[in-house]
Protein backbone atom coordinates (compact mmCIF):
# COMPACT_ATOMS: atom_id res chain seq x y z
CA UNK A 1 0.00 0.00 0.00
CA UNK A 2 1.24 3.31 -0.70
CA UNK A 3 0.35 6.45 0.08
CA UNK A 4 1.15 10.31 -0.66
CA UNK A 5 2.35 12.88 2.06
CA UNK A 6 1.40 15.42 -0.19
CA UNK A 7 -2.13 15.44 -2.20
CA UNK A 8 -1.81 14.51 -6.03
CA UNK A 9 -1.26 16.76 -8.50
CA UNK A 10 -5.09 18.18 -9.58
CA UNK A 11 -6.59 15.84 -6.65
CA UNK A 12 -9.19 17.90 -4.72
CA UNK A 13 -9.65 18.02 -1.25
CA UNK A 14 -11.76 14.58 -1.51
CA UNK A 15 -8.69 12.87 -0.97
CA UNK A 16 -6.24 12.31 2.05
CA UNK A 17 -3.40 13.60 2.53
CA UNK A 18 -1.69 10.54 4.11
CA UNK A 19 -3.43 7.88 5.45
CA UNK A 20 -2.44 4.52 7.45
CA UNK A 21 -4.83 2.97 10.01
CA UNK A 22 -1.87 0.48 10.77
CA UNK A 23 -0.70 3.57 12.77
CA UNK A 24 -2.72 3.72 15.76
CA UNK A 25 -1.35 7.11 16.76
CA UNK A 26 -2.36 8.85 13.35
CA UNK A 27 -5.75 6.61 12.62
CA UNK A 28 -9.03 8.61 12.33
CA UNK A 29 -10.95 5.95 13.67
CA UNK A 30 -14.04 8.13 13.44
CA UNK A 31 -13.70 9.02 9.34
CA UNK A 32 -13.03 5.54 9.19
CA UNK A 33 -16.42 4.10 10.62
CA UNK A 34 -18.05 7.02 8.82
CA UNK A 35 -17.06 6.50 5.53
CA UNK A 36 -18.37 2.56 6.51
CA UNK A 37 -21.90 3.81 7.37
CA UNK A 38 -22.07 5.42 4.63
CA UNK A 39 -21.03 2.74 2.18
CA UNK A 40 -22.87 0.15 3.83
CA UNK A 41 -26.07 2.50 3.30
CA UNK A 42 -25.07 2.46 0.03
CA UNK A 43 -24.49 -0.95 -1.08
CA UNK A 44 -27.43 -2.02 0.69
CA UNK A 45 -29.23 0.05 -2.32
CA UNK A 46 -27.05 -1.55 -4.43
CA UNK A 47 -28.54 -5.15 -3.47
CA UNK A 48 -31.91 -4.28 -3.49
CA UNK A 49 -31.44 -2.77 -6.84
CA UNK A 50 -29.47 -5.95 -8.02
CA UNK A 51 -32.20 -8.14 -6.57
CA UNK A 52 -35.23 -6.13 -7.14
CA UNK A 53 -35.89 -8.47 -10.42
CA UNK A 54 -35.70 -11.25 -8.48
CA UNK A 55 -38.91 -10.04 -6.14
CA UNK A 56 -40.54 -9.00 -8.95
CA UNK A 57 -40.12 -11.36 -11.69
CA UNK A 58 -41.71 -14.31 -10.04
CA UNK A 59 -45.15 -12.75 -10.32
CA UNK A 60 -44.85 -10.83 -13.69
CA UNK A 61 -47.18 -13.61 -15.16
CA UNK A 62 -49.81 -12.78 -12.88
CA UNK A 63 -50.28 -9.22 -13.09
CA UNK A 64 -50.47 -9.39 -17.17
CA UNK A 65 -46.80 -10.59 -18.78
CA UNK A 66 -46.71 -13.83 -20.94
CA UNK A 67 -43.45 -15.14 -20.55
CA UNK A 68 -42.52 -18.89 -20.54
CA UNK A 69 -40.36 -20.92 -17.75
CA UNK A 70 -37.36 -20.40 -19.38
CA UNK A 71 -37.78 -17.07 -19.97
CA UNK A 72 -38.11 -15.91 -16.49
CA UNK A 73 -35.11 -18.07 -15.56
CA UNK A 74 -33.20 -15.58 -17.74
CA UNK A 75 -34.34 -12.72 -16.65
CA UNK A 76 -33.62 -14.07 -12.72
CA UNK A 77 -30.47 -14.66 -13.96
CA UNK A 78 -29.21 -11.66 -16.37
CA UNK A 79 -28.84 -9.41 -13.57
CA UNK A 80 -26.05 -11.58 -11.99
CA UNK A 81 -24.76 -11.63 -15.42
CA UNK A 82 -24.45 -8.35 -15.43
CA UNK A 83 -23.21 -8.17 -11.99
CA UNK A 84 -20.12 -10.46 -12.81
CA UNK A 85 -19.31 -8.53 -16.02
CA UNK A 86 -19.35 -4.94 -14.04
CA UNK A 87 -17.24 -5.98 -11.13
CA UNK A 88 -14.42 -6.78 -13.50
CA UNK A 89 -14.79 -3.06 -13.96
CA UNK A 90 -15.68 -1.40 -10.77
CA UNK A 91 -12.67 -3.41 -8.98
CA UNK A 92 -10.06 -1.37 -10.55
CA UNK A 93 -11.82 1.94 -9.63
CA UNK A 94 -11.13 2.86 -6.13
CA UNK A 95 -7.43 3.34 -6.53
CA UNK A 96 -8.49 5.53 -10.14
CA UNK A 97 -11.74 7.23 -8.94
CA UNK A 98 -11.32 7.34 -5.16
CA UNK A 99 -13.88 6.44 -2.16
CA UNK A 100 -16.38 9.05 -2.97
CA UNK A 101 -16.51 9.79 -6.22
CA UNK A 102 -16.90 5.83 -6.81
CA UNK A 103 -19.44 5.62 -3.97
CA UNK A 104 -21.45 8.58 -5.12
CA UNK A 105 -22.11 8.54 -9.01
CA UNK A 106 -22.72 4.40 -8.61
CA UNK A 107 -25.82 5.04 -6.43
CA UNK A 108 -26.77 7.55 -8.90
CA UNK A 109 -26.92 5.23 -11.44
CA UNK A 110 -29.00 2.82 -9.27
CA UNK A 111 -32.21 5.11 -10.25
CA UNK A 112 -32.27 4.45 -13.39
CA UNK A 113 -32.99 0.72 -13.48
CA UNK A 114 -35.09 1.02 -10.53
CA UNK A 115 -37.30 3.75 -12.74
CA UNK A 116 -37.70 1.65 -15.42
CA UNK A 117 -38.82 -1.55 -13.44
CA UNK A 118 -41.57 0.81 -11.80
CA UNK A 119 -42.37 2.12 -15.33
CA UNK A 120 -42.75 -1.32 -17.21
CA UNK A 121 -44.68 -3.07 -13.79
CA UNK A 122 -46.97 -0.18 -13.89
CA UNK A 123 -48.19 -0.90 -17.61
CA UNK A 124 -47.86 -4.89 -17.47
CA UNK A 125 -47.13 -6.66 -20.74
CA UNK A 126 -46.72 -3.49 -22.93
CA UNK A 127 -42.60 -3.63 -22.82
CA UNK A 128 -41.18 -6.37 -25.47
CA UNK A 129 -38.88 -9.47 -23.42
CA UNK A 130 -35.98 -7.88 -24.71
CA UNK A 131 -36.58 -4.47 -22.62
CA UNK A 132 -37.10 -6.29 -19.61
CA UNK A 133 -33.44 -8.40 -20.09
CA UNK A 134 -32.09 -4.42 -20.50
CA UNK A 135 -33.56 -3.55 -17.19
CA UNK A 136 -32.30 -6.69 -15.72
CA UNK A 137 -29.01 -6.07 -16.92
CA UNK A 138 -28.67 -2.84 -15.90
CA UNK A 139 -29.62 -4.03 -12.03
CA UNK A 140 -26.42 -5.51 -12.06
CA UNK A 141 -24.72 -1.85 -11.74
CA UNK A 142 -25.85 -2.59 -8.02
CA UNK A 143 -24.14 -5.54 -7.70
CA UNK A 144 -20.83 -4.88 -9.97
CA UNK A 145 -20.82 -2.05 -7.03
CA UNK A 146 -19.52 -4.50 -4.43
CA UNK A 147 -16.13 -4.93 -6.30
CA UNK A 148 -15.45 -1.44 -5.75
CA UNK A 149 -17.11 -0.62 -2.45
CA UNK A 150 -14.95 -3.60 -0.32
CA UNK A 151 -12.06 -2.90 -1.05
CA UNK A 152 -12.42 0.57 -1.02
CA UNK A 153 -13.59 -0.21 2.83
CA UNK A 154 -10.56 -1.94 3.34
CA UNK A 155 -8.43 0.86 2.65
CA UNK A 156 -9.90 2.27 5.73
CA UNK A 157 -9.08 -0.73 8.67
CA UNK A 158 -6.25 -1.90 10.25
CA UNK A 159 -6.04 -5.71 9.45
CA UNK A 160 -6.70 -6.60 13.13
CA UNK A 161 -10.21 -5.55 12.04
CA UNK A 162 -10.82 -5.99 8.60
CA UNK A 163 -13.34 -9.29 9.32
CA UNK A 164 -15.40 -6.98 11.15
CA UNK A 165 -15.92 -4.42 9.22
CA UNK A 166 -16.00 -6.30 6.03
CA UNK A 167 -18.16 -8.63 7.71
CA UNK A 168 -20.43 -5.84 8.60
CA UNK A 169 -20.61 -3.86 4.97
CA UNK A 170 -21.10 -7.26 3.31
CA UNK A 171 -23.37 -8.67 5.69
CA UNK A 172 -25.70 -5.31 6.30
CA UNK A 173 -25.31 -4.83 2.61
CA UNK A 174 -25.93 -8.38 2.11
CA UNK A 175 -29.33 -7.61 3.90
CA UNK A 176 -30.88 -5.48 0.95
CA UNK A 177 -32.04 -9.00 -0.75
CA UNK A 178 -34.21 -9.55 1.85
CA UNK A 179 -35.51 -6.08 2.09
CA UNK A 180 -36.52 -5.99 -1.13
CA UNK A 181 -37.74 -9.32 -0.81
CA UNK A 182 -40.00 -9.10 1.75
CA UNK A 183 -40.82 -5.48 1.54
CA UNK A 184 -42.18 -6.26 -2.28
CA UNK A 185 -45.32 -8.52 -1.49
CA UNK A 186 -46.67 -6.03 1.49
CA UNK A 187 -45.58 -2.82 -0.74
CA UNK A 188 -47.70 -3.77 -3.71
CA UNK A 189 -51.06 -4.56 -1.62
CA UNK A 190 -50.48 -1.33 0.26
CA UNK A 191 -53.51 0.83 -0.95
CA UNK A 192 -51.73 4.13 0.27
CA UNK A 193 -49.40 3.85 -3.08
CA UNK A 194 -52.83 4.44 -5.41
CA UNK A 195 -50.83 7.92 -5.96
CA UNK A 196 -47.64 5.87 -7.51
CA UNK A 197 -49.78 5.13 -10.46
CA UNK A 198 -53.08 3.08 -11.85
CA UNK A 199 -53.07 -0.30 -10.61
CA UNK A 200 -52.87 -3.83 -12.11
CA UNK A 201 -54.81 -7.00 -11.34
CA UNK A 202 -52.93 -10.07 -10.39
CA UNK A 203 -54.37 -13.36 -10.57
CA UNK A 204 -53.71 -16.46 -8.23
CA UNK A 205 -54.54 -20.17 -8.68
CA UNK A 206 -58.28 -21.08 -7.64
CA UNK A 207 -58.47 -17.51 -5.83
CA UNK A 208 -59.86 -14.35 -6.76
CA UNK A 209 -58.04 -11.23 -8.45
CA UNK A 210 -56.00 -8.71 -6.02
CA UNK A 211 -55.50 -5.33 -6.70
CA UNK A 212 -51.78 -4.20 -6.77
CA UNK A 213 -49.38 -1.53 -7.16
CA UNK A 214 -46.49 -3.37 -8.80
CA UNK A 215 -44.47 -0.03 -9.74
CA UNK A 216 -44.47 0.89 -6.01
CA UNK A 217 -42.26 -2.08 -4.97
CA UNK A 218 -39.49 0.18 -7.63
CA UNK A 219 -40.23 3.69 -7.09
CA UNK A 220 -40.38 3.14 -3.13
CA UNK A 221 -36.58 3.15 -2.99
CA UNK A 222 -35.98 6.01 -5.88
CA UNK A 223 -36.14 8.24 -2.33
CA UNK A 224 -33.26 6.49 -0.47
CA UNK A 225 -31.01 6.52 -3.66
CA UNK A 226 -31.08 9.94 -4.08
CA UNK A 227 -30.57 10.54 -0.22
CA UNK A 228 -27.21 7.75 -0.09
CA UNK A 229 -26.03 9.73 -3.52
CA UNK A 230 -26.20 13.32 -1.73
CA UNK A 231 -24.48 11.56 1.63
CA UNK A 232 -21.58 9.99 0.12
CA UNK A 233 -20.77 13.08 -2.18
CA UNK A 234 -20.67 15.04 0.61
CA UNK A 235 -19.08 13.05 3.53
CA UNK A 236 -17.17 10.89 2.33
CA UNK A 237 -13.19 10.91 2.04
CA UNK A 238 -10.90 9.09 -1.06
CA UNK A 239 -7.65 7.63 0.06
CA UNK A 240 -4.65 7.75 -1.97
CA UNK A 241 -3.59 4.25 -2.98
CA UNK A 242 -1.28 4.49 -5.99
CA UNK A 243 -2.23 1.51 -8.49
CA UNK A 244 -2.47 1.56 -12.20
CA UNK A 245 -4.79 -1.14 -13.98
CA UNK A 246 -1.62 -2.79 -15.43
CA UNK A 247 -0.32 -3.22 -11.43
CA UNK A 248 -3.10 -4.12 -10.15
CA UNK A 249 -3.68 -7.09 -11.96
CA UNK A 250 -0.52 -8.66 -10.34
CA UNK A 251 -2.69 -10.26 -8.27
CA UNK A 252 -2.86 -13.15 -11.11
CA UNK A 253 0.73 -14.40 -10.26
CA UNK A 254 -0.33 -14.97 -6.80
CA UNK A 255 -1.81 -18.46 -6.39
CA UNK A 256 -4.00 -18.01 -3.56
CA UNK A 257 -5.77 -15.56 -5.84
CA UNK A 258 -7.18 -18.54 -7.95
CA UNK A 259 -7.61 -20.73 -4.73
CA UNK A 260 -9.63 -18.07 -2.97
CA UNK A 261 -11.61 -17.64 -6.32
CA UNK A 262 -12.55 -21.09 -5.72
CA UNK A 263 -13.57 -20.72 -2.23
CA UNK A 264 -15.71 -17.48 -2.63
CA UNK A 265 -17.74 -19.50 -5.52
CA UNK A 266 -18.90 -21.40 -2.50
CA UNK A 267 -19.75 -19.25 -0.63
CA UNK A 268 -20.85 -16.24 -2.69
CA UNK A 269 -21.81 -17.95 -5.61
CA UNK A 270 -24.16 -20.07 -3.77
CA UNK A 271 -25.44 -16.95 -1.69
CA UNK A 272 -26.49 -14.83 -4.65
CA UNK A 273 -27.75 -17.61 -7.00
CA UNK A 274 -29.96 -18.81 -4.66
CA UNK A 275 -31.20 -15.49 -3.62
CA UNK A 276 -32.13 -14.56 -7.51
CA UNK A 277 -33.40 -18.13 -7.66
CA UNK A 278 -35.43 -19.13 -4.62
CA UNK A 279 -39.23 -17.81 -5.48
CA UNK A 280 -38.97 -19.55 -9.31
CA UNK A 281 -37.37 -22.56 -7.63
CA UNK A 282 -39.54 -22.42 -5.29
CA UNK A 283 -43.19 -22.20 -7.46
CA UNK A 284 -41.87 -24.59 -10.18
CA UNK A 285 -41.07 -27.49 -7.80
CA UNK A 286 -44.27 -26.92 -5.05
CA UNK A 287 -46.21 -24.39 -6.46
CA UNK A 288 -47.95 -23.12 -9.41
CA UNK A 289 -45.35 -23.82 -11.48
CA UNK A 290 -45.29 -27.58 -11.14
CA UNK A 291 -48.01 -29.06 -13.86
CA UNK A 292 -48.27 -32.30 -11.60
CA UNK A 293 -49.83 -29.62 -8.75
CA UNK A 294 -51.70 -27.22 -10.76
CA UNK A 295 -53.54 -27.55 -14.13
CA UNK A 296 -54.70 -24.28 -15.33
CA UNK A 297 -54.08 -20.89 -14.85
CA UNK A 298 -55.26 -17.41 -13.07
CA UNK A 299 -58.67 -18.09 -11.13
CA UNK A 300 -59.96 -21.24 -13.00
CA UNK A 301 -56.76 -22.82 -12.35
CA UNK A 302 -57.24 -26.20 -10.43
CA UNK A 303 -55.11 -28.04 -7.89
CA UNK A 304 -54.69 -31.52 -8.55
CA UNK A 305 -53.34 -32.56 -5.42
CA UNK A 306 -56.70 -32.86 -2.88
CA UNK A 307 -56.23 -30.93 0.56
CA UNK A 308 -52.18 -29.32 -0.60
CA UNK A 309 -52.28 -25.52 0.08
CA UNK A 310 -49.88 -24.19 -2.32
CA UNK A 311 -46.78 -21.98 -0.50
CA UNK A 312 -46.79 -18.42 -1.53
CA UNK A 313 -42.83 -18.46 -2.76
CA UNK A 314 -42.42 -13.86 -1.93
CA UNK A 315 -43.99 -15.49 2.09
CA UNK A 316 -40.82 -17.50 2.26
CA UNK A 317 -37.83 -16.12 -0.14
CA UNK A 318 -36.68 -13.80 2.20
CA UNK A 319 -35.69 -15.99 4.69
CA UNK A 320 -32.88 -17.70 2.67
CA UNK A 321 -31.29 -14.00 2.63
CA UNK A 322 -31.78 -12.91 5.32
CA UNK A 323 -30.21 -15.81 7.56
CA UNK A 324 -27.03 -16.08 5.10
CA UNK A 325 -26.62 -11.75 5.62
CA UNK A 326 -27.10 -12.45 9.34
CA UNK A 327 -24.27 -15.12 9.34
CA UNK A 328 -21.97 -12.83 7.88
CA UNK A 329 -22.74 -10.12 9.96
CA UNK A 330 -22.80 -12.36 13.42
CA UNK A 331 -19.78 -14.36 12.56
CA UNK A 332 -17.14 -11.86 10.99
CA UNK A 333 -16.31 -10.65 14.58
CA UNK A 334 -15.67 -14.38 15.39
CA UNK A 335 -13.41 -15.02 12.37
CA UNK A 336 -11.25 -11.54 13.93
CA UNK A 337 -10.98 -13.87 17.01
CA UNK A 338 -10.42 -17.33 15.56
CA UNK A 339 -9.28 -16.73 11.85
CA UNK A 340 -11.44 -16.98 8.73
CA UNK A 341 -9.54 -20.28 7.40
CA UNK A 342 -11.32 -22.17 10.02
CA UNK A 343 -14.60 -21.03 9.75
CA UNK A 344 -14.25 -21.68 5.96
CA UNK A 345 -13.41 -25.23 6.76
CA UNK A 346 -17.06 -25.07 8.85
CA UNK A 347 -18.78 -23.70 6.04
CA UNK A 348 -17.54 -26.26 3.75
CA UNK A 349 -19.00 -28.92 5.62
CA UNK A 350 -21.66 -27.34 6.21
CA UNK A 351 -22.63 -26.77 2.60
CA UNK A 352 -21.90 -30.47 1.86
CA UNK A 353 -24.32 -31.85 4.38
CA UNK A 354 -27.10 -29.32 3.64
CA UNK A 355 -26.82 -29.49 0.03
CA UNK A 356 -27.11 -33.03 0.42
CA UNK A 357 -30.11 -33.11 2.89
CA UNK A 358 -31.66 -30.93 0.29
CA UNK A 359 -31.72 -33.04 -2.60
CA UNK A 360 -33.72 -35.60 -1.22
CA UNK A 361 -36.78 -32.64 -1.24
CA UNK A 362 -36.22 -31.37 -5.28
CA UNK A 363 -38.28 -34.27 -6.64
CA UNK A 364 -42.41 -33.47 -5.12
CA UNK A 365 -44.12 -36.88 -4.20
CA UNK A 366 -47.18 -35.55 -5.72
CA UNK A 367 -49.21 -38.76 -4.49
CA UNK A 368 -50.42 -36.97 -1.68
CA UNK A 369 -51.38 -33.36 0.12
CA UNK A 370 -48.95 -35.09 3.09
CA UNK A 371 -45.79 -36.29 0.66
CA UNK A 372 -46.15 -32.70 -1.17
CA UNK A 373 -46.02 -30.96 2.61
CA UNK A 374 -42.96 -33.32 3.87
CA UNK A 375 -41.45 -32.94 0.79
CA UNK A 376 -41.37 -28.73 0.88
CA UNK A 377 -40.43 -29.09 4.43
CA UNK A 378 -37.43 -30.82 3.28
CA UNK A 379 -36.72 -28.31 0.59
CA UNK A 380 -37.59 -25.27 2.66
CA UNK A 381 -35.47 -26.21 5.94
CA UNK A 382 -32.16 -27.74 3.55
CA UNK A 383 -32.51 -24.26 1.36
CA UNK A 384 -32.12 -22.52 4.54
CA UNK A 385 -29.34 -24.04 6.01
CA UNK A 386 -27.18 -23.70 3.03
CA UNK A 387 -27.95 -19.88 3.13
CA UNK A 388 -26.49 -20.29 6.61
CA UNK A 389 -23.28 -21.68 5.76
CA UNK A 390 -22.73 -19.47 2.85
CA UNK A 391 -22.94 -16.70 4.61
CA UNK A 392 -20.95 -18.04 7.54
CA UNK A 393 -18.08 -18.83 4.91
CA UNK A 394 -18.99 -15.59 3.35
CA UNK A 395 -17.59 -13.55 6.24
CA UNK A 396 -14.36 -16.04 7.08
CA UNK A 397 -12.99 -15.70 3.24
CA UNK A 398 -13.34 -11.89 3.86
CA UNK A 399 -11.19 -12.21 6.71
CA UNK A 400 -8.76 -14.45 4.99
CA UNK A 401 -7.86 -12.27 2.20
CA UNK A 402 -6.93 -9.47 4.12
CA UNK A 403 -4.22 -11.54 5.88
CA UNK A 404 -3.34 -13.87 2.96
CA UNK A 405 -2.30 -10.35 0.72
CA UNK A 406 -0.40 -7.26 1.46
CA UNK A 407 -2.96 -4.07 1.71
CA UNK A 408 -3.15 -3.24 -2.35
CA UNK A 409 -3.47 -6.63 -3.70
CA UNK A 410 -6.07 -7.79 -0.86
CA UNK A 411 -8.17 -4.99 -2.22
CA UNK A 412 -7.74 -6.61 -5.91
CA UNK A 413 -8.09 -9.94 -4.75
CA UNK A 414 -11.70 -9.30 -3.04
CA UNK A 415 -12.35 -7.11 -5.75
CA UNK A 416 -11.71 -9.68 -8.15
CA UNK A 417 -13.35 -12.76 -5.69
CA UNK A 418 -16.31 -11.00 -5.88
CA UNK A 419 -16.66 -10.27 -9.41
CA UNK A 420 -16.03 -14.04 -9.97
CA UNK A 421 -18.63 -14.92 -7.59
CA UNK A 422 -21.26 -12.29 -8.86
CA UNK A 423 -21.74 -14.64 -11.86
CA UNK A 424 -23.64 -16.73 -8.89
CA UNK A 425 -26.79 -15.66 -9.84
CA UNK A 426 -26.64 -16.38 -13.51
CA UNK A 427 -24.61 -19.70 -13.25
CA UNK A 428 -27.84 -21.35 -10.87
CA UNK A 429 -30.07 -19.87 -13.82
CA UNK A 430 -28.52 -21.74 -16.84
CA UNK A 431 -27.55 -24.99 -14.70
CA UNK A 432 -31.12 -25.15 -13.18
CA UNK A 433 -32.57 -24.75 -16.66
CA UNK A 434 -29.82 -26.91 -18.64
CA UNK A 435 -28.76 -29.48 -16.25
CA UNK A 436 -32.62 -30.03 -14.10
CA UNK A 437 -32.35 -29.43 -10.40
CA UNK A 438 -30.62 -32.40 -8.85
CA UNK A 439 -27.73 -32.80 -11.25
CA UNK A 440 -26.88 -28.93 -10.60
CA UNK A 441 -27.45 -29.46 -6.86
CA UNK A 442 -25.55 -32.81 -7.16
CA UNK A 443 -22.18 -30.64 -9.02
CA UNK A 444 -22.66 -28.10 -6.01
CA UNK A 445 -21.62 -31.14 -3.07
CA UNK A 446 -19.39 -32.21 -5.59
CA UNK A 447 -17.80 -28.22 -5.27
CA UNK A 448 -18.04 -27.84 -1.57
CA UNK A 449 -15.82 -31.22 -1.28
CA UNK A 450 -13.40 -29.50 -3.11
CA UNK A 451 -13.58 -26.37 -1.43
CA UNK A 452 -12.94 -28.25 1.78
CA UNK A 453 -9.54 -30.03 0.50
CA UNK A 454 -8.37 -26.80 -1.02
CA UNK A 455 -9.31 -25.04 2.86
CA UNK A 456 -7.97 -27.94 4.93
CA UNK A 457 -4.22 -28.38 2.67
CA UNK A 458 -3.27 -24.57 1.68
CA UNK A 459 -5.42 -22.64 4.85
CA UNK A 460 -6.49 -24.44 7.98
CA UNK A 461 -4.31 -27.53 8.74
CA UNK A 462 -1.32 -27.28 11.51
CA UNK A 463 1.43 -25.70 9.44
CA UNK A 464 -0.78 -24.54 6.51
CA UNK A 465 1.49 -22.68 4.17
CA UNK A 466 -1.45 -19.30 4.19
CA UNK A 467 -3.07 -19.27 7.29
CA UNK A 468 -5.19 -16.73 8.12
């Protein structure tokens, strides 16, 4: 890491003069928490922008759209497309752009998608498919963010605390799937938004029409963007790392690069694919989606299955989230303590056993109202659980990088971790519709055993060559 006792040439007063929280003596610990509330405030936008497709897309059917199965799995998965693609490009910026001029013109950009969902929801099945995969794509701005805003953060910590807060941006950030996720089903219904616009009628299996405001569950967050724009232009502070694009892709020589690459997958990968994924997952196994369960659609539809209440997917999506963002937010201070390498190890396991358990509920016994229940208790409570370990293995690679690199190249590496693992969300899309849904679960056990080895040989054993 280097820094400048003397601002740049041209730089503004946005940027340090010197900085090195290393230094106890001469570390702003209050600029430094700052500029992570900010962030934090901002990436969590940045999620529920990336993810706001994935609350809505589940339902576009209903309220007017005519779009097959394998359509919607694309549009679930083009915004993590998208996502991968733009953090190859937002995780050289923070040396280039700086803290806050990254931070700030980002969440600028997040109102634009955001408008345009609200726009096409409002007037259901008047945009062509190939708008909506625009839109989609451009959500991923919010997550190619996360490339730039982490190590960014990590410019700002000493590395006796980099777990924590990285734990805590991630993880709170993290927490803006479920937001939008469970905020979107209440939001619509909400009769206070009639102002937002005219409303649509969405139509459920064997039960009557509801009245919604689809745009509101987009335009309800235009607000808060604007708000986390004004903030981090004017608070926030750049430091002055000095990195080209040319050096910071040194980061390639580095072997532990490609092995953490591999771990983050796992963790990551798995987080955000199954986030995007979960409510079409979800409906096409146990719910309306599944042509063994229901015959028929809008209010004629029938349920074949005598006495099975079908599960509402936008009831239960949210929980998957919101208990992997919670692991990485409750466990980073633990990885500080113990060291990420063997909380990875956990996590590993972890993923191997509940990916496992899982796979035994993907295929509904449709024989019965009681097989179909036992079988989506299966699903539901396995689904969960992996969410749990990927986000505990979430926050221990986070700590591991930071120890594994020096100060610049850590940056890079979670930079380019993430971008990898931003693909997450797009990957479960094509290998759910390619592969079917227990050959793609079947690969991810097969990943997580490797992920283990890799942990256990190069991070976590006595006398690993990396621990950290």
């Amino acid at each position: 890491m280097s820094t400048s006792t003397n601002p740049a040439a041209g730089r503004s007063s946005e940027w340090l003069e010197s900085w090195d929280p290393e230094n106890e003596e001469t570390w702003d610990s209050k600029l430094a928490w700052r500029t992570l509330w900010i962030t934090t405030f901002s990436l969590t936008m940045c999620f529920v922008t990336w993810f706001l497709p994935s609350a809505i897309i589940p339902k576009l059917n209903a309220i007017g759209y005519d779009f097959t199965k394998g359509q919607l799995y694309w549009l679930a998965a083009t915004p993590g497309l998208a996502a991968g693609l733009l953090r190859l490009v937002w995780m050289v910026l923070p040396p280039i752009m700086g803290t806050r001029r990254m931070v700030a013109l980002t969440t600028l950009l997040l109102f634009f998608p955001v408008l345009g969902w609200g726009v096409r929801t409002m007037l259901p099945g008047t945009a062509p498919y190939w708008e909506l995969l625009v839109l989609a794509f451009l959500a991923g701005i919010g997550g190619g963010a996360f490339s730039g805003f982490m190590p960014s953060t990590s410019y700002f910590f000493p590395k006796r605390m980099s777990g924590t807060a990285l734990g805590l941006q991630a993880g709170i950030g993290n927490f803006g799937v479920s937001l939008v996720q469970l905020l979107t089903p209440w939001i619509i219904g909400w009769g206070m938004f009639w102002w937002m616009g005219i409303s649509q009628q969405m139509s459920f299996p064997g039960q009557p029409d509801q009245e919604v405001w689809y745009q509101a569950a987009s335009y309800v967050w235009l607000p808060f963007i604007l708000i986390c724009a004004w903030l981090a232009w004017k608070y926030l502070k750049s430091v002055p790392i000095k990195a080209n694009i040319k050096q910071q892709f040194d980061i390639f020589r580095n072997q532990d690069t490609w092995w953490m690459t591999i771990l983050y997958i796992m963790t990551f990968g798995t987080f955000s694919g199954l986030s995007a994924q979960f409510g079409l997952l979800m409906s096409n196994l146990y719910g309306s989606g599944n042509p063994d369960i229901v015959e028929g659609s809008g209010p004629t539809a029938q349920i074949l299955v005598a006495g099975y209440d079908l599960p509402d997917p936008v009831k239960y999506v949210f929980l998957g989230p919101l208990i992997g963002a919670g692991a990485r937010v409750l466990f980073s201070p633990l990885t500080d303590r113990m060291g990420g390498a063997i909380w990875t190890l956990i996590s590993g396991v972890g993923l191997i056993g509940s990916i496992w358990w899982t796979i035994g509920g993907l295929t509904p016994d449709t024989s019965s109202a009681e097989a179909l229940s036992s079988g989506f208790n299966q699903f539901l409570w396995g689904m969960l659980l992996i969410f749990l370990f990927s986000g505990i293995g979430n926050a221990s690679t986070f700590k591991q990088m930071p120890m594994i690199f020096e100060k610049r190249q850590a940056g890079g590496v979670i930079g380019w971790t993430a971008a990898i693992a931003a693909f997450g969300p797009f990957l479960f899309g094509i290998g759910l519709t390619t592969m079917g849904v227990v050959p793609f679960y079947i690969i991810g056990v097969v990943w997580a055993v490797m992920c283990v080895v890799i942990t256990w040989v190069r991070y976590a054993r006595p006398g690993a060559p990396k621990p950290g």
